[in-house]
Protein backbone atom coordinates (compact mmCIF):
# COMPACT_ATOMS: atom_id res chain seq x y z
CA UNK A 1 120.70 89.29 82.68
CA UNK A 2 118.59 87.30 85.19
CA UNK A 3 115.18 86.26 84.30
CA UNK A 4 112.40 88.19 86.14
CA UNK A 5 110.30 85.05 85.15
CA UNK A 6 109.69 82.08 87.15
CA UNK A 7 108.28 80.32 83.93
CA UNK A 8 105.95 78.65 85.26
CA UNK A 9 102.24 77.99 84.75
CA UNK A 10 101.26 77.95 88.62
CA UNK A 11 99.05 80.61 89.09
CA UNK A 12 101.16 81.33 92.44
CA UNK A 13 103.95 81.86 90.43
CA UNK A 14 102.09 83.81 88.11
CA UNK A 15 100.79 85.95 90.65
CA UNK A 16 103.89 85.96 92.48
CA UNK A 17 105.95 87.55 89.14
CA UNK A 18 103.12 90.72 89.58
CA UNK A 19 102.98 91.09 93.53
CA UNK A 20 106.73 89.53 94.88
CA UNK A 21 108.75 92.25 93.45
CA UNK A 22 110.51 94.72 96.05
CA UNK A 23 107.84 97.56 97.19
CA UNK A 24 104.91 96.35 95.26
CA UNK A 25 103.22 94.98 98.01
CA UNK A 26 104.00 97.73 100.10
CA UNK A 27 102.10 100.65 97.47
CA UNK A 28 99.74 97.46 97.09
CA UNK A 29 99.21 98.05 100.85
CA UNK A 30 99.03 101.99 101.01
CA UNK A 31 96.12 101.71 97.84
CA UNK A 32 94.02 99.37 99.68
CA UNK A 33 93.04 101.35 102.59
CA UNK A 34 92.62 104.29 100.57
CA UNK A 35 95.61 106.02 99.56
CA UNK A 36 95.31 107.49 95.76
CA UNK A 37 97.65 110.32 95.30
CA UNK A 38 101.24 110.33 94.58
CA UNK A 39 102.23 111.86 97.24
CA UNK A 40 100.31 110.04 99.63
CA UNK A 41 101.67 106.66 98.42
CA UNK A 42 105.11 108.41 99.05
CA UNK A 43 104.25 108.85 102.62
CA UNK A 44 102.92 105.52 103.28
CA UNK A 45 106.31 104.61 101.71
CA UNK A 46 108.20 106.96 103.26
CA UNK A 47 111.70 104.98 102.11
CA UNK A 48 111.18 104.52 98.69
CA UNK A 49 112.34 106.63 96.30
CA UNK A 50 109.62 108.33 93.86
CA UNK A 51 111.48 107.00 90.57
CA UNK A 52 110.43 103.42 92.26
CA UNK A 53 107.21 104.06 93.06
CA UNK A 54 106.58 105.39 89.54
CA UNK A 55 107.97 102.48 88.17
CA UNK A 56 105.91 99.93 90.55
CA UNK A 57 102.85 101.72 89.31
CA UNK A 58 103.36 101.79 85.73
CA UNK A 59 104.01 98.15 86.56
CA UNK A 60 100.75 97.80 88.45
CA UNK A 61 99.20 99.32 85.54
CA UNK A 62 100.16 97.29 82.97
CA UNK A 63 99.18 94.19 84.82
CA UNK A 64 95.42 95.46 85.50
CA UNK A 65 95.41 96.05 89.03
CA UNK A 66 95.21 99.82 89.01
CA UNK A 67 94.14 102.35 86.66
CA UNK A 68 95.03 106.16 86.37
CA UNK A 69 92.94 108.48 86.22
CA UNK A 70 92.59 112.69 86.05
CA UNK A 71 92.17 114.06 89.86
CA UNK A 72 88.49 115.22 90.32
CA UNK A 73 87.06 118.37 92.13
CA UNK A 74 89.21 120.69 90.47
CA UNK A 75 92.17 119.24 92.04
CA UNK A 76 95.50 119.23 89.08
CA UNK A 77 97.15 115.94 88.52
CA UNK A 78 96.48 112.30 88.64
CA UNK A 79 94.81 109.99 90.81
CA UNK A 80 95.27 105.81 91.11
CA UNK A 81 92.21 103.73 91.79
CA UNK A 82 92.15 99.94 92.09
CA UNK A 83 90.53 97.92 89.42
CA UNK A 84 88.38 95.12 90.08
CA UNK A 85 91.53 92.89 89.80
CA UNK A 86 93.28 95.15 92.43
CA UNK A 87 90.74 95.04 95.19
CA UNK A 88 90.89 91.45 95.21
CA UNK A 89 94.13 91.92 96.15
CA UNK A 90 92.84 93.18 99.57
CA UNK A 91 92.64 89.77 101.03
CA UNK A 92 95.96 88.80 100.62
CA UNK A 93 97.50 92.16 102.32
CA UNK A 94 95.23 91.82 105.26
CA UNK A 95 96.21 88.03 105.77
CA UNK A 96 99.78 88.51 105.12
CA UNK A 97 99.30 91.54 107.62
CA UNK A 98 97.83 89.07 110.12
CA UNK A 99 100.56 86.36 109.82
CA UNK A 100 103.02 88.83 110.17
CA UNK A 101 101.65 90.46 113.58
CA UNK A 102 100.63 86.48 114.66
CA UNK A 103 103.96 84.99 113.86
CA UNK A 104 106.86 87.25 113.37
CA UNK A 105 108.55 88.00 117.42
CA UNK A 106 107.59 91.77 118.51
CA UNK A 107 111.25 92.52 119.63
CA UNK A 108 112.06 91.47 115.64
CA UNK A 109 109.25 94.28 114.79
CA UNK A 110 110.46 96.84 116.71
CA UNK A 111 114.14 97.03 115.17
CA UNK A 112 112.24 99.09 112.18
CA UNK A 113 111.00 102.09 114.01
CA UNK A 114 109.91 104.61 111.53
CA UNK A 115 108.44 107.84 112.83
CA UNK A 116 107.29 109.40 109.53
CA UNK A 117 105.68 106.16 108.48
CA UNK A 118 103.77 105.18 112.33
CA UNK A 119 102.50 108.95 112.41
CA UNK A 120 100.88 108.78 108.88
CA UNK A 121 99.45 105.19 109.80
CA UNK A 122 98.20 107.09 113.13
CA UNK A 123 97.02 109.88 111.34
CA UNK A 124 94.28 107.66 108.70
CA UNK A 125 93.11 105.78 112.06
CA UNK A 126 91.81 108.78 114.27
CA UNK A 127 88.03 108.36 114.67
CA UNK A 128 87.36 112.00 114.40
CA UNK A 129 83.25 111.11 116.03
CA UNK A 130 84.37 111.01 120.09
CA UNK A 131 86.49 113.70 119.25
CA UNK A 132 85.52 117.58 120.28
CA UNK A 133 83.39 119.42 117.54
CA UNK A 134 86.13 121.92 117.32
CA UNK A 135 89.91 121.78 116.05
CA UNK A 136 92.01 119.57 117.87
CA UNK A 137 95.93 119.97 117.93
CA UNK A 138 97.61 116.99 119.06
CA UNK A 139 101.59 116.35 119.61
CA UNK A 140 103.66 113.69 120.26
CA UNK A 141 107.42 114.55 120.95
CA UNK A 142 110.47 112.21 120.19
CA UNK A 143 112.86 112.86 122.68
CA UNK A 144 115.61 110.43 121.44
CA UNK A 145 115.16 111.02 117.61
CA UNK A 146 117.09 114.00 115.67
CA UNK A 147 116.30 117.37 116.13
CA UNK A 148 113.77 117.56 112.75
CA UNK A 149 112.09 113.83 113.16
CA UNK A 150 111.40 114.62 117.29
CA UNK A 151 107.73 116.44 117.06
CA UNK A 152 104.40 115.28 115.14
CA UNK A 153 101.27 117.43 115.07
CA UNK A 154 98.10 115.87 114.37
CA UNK A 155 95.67 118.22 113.41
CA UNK A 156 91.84 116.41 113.60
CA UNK A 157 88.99 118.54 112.15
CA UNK A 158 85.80 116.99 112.58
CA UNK A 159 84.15 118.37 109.26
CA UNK A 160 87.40 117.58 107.12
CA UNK A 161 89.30 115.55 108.58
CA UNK A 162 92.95 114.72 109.87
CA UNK A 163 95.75 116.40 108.89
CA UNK A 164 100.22 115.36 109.58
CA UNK A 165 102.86 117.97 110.30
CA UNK A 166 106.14 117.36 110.73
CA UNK A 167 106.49 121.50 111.31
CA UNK A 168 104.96 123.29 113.79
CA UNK A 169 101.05 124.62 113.03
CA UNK A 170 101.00 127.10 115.26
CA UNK A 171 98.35 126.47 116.58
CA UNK A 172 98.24 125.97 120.76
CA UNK A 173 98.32 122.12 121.48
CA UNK A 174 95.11 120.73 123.00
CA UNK A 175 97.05 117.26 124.24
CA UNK A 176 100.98 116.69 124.01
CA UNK A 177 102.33 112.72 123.76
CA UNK A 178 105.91 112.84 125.17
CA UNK A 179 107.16 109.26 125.01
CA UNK A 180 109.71 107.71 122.81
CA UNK A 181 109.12 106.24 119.34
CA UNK A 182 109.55 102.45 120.32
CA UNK A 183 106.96 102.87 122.90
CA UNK A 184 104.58 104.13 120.88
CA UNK A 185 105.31 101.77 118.15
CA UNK A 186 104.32 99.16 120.67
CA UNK A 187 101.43 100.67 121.70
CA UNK A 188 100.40 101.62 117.76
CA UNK A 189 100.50 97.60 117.31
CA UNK A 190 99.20 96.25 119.98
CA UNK A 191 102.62 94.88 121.86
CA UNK A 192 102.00 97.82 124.82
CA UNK A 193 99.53 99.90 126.52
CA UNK A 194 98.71 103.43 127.19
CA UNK A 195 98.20 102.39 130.73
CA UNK A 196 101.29 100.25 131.44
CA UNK A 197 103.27 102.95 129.24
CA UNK A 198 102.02 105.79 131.22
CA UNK A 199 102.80 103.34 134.60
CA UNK A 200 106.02 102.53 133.67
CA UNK A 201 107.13 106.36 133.07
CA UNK A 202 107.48 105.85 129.53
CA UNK A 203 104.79 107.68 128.28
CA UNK A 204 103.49 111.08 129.56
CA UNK A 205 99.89 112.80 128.46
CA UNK A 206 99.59 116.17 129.17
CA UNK A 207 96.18 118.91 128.26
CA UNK A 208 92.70 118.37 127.53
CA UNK A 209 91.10 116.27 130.66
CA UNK A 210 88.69 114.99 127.96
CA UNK A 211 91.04 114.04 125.30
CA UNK A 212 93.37 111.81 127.96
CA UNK A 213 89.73 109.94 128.67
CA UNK A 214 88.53 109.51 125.27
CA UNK A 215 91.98 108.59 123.95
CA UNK A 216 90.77 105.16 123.65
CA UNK A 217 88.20 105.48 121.52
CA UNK A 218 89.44 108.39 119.00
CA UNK A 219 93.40 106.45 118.84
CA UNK A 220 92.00 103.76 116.81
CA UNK A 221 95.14 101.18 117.16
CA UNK A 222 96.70 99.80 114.02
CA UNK A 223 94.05 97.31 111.93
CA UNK A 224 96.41 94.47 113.09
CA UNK A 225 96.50 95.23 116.60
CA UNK A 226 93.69 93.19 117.31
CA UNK A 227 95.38 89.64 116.04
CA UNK A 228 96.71 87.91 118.95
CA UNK A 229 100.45 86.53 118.98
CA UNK A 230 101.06 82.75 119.17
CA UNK A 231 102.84 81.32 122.24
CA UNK A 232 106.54 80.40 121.09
């Protein structure tokens, strides 16, 4: 059996044998901006498969970079929090992150469309403060993606929160996103526009006037949108 082991004493290849192995980086990522629950790290992982992601944080565990703990507030099961050593990790995902969005082509990017995994991205951005002081029901419709991935409800509460459903509420839809999941991939990461999208007939808005004109302050864009690509 292959060594897992670069045996070596450089502390890159020390911290490479904790970090470097498939997915780690990935629930690394999802704990970092605040993710804590099981299933939560499931759905910022939405392709790995929960016998993994135990296993990765076991792993993590062992190595000191995240702790488990009993769920507070009366809430059953188990929560993961980072230890000091796992913060520090933070760094390192946000300049990977950055080198990625600076240096890796768009078009390369946009061959891993993932609806599941942009609207749960989307849905721990919103800025709930522009947003109306009651419920808002937003949805954003698929057209090219199977019948049961094709509509996304975003439900934003201002005293509690956001909330993701991939089945309908119920509830009457304040603004509807019809568009198509590349698109708004591209706009999620900074590669497109609302207003060229919208231009170009590849994005329609429809409902609340006030919603359309706030949307760019309450769609807070993905935390790398803002890093600027280098001219090939």
């Amino acid at each position: 059996m292959a060594s897992t082991s670069y045996e070596q004493f450089c502390p890159v290849a020390m911290a490479a044998e904790i970090l470097c192995t498939r997915w780690t980086l990935i629930v690394m990522r999802e704990l970092v901006v605040g993710a804590t629950r099981f299933n939560d790290l499931r759905r910022g992982a939405p392709r790995m498969s929960p016998a993994l992601l135990s296993q990765r944080l076991k792993a993590l565990e062992a190595a000191g970079l995240v702790r488990r703990i009993r769920a507070g507030g009366g809430v059953r099961g188990s929560e993961y929090q980072l230890t000091d050593a796992g913060r520090a990790v933070r760094p390192i995902i946000e300049a990977m992150g950055e080198w990625g969005q600076r240096w890796i082509d768009s078009e390369v990017s946009l061959q891993n469309l993932d609806a599941s995994l942009l609207m749960w991205d989307m849905r721990r951005n919103i800025d709930v403060r522009p947003m109306p002081s009651r419920r808002s029901t937003i949805q954003f419709h698929y057209a090219e993606l199977p019948r049961q991935e094709r509509d996304w409800w975003l439900l934003v509460e201002p005293d509690t929160g956001v909330d993701l459903c991939s089945v309908d509420p119920g509830f009457d839809v304040d603004l509807y996103f019809h568009t198509d999941l590349r698109t708004m991939t591209a706009i999620w990461m900074g590669f497109d526009s609302v207003r060229a999208a919208i231009d170009a007939g590849r994005l329609t808005l429809t409902g609340d006037r006030a919603l359309k004109d706030s949307l760019q302050h309450w769609l807070c864009l993905s935390v790398f949108a803002r890093t600027s690509k280098m001219a090939s």
